[in-house]
C-alpha atoms as a PDB file:
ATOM      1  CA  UNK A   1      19.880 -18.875  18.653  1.00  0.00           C
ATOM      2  CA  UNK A   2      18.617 -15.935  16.990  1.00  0.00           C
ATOM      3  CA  UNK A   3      16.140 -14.477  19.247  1.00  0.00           C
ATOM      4  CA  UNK A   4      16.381 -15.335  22.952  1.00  0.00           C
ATOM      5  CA  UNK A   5      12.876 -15.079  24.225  1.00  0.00           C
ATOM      6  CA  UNK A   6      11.078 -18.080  23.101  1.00  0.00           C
ATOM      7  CA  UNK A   7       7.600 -16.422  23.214  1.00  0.00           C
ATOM      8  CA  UNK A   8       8.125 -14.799  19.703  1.00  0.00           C
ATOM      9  CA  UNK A   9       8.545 -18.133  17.828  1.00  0.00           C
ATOM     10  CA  UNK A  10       5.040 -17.842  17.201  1.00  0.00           C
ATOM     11  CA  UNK A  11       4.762 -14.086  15.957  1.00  0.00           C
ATOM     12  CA  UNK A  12       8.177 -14.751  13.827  1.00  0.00           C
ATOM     13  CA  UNK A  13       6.623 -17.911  12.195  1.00  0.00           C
ATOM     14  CA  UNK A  14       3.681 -16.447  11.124  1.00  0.00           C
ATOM     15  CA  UNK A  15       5.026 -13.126  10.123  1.00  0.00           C
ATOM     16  CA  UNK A  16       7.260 -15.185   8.060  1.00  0.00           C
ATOM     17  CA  UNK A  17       4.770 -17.562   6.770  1.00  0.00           C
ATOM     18  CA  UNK A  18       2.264 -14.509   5.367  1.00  0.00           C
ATOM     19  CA  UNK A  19       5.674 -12.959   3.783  1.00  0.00           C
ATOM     20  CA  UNK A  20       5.984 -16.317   1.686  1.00  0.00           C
ATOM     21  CA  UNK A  21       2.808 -16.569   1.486  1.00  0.00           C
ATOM     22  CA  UNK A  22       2.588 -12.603  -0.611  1.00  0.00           C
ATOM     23  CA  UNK A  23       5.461 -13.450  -2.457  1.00  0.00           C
ATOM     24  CA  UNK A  24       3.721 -16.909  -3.804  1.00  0.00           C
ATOM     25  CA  UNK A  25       0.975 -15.023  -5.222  1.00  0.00           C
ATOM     26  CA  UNK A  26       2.996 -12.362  -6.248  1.00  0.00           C
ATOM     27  CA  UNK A  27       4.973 -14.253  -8.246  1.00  0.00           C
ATOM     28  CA  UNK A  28       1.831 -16.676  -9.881  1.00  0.00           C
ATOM     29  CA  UNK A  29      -0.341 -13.447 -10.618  1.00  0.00           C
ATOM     30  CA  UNK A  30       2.396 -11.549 -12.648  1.00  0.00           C
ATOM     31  CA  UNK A  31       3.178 -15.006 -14.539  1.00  0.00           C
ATOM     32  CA  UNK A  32      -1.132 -14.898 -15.060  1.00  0.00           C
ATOM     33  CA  UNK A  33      -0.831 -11.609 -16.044  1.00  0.00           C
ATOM     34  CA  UNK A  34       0.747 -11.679 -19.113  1.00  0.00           C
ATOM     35  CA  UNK A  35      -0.080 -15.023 -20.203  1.00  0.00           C
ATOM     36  CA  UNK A  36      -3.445 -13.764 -19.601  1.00  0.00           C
ATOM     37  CA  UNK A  37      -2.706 -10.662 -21.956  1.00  0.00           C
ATOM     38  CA  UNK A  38      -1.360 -12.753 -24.447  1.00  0.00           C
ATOM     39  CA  UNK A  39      -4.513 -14.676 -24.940  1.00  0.00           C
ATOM     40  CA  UNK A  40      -6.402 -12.075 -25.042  1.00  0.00           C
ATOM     41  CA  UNK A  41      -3.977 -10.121 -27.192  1.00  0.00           C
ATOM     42  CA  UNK A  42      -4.732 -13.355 -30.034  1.00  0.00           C
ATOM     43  CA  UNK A  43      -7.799 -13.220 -29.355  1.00  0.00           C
ATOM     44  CA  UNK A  44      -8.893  -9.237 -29.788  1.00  0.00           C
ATOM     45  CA  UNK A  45     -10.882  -9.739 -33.037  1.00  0.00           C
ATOM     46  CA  UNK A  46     -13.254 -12.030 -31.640  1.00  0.00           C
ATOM     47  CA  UNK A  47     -13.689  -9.936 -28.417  1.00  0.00           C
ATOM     48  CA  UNK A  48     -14.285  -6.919 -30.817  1.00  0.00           C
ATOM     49  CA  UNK A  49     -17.624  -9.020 -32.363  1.00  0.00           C
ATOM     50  CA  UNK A  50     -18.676  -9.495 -28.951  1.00  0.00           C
ATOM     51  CA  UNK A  51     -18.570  -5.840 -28.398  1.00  0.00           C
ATOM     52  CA  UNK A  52     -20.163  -5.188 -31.348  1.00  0.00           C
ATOM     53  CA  UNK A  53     -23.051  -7.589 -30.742  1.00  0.00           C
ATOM     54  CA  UNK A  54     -23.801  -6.166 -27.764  1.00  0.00           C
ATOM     55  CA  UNK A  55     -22.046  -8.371 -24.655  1.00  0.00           C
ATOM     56  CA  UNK A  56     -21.039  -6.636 -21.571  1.00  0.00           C
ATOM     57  CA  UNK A  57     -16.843  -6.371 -20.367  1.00  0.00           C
ATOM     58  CA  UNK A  58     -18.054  -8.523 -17.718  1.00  0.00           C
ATOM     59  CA  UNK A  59     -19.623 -11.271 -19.362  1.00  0.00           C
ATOM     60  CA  UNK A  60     -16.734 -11.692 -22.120  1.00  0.00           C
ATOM     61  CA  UNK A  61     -14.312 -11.553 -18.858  1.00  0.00           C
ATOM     62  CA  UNK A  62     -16.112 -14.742 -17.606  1.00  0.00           C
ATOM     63  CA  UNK A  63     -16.379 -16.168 -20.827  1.00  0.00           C
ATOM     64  CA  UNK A  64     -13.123 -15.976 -21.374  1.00  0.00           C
ATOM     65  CA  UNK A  65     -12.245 -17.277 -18.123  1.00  0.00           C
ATOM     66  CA  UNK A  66     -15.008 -20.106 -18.042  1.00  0.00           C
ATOM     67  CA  UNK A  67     -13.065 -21.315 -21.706  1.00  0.00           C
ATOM     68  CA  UNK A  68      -9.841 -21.825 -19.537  1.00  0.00           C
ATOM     69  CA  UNK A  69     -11.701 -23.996 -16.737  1.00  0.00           C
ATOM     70  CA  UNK A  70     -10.634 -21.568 -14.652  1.00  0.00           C
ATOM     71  CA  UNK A  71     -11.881 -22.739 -10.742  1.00  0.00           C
ATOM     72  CA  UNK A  72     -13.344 -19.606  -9.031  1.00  0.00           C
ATOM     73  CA  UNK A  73     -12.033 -18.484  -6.110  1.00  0.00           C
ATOM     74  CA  UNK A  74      -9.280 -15.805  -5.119  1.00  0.00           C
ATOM     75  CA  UNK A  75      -7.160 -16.742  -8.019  1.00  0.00           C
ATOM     76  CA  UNK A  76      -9.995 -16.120 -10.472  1.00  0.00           C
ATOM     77  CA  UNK A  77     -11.372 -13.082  -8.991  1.00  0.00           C
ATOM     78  CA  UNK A  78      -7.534 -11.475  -9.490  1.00  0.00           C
ATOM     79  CA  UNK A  79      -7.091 -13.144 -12.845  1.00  0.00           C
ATOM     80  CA  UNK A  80     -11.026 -11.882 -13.909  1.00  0.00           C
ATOM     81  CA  UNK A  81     -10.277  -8.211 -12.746  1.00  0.00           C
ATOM     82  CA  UNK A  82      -7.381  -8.511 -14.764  1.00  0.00           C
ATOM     83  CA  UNK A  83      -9.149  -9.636 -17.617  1.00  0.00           C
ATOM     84  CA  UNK A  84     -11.389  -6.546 -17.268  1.00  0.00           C
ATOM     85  CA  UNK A  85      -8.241  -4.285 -16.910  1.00  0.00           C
ATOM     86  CA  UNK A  86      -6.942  -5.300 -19.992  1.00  0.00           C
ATOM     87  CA  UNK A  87     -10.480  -5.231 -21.842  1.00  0.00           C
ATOM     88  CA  UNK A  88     -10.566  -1.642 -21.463  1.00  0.00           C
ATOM     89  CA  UNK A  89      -7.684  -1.024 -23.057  1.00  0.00           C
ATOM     90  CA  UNK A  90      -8.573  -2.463 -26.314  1.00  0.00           C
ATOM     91  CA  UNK A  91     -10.441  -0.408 -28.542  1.00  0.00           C
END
């Protein structure tokens, strides 16, 4: 027996749970991340002729993500402000 007061089961669990839980997503957004880049990275000529015709960082960012079937949610929202990061850092 680790701890001997039963009553913090229940604080240990869920401390332990949202640890995993930050790791998970951790791990899955860095893995986005530069598969993310890397599409975009292939893909920087055509995002320069959407510059140049006028479209906002924002609407190529959801373009972009809309193309992948990407579902929206918390996932997307990183993986979208992401997308914008990396936007405006190619010239």
């Amino acid at each position: 027996m680790l701890i001997a007061d039963p009553s913090y089961d229940i604080a240990l669990t869920v401390g332990l749970s949202l640890v995993v839980a930050l790791l998970v997503i951790l791990l899955s957004s860095g893995k986005q991340q530069s598969e993310l880049e890397h599409l975009l990275e292939l893909n920087k000529e055509h995002i320069r002729e959407l510059r140049h015709k006028g479209k906002s960082e924002e609407s190529i960012a959801d373009s972009f993500l809309d193309s992948l079937q990407a579902k929206k949610g918390f996932l997307y929202a990183l993986a979208r402000r992401r997308v914008l990061r990396y936007l405006g850092r190619i010239e």
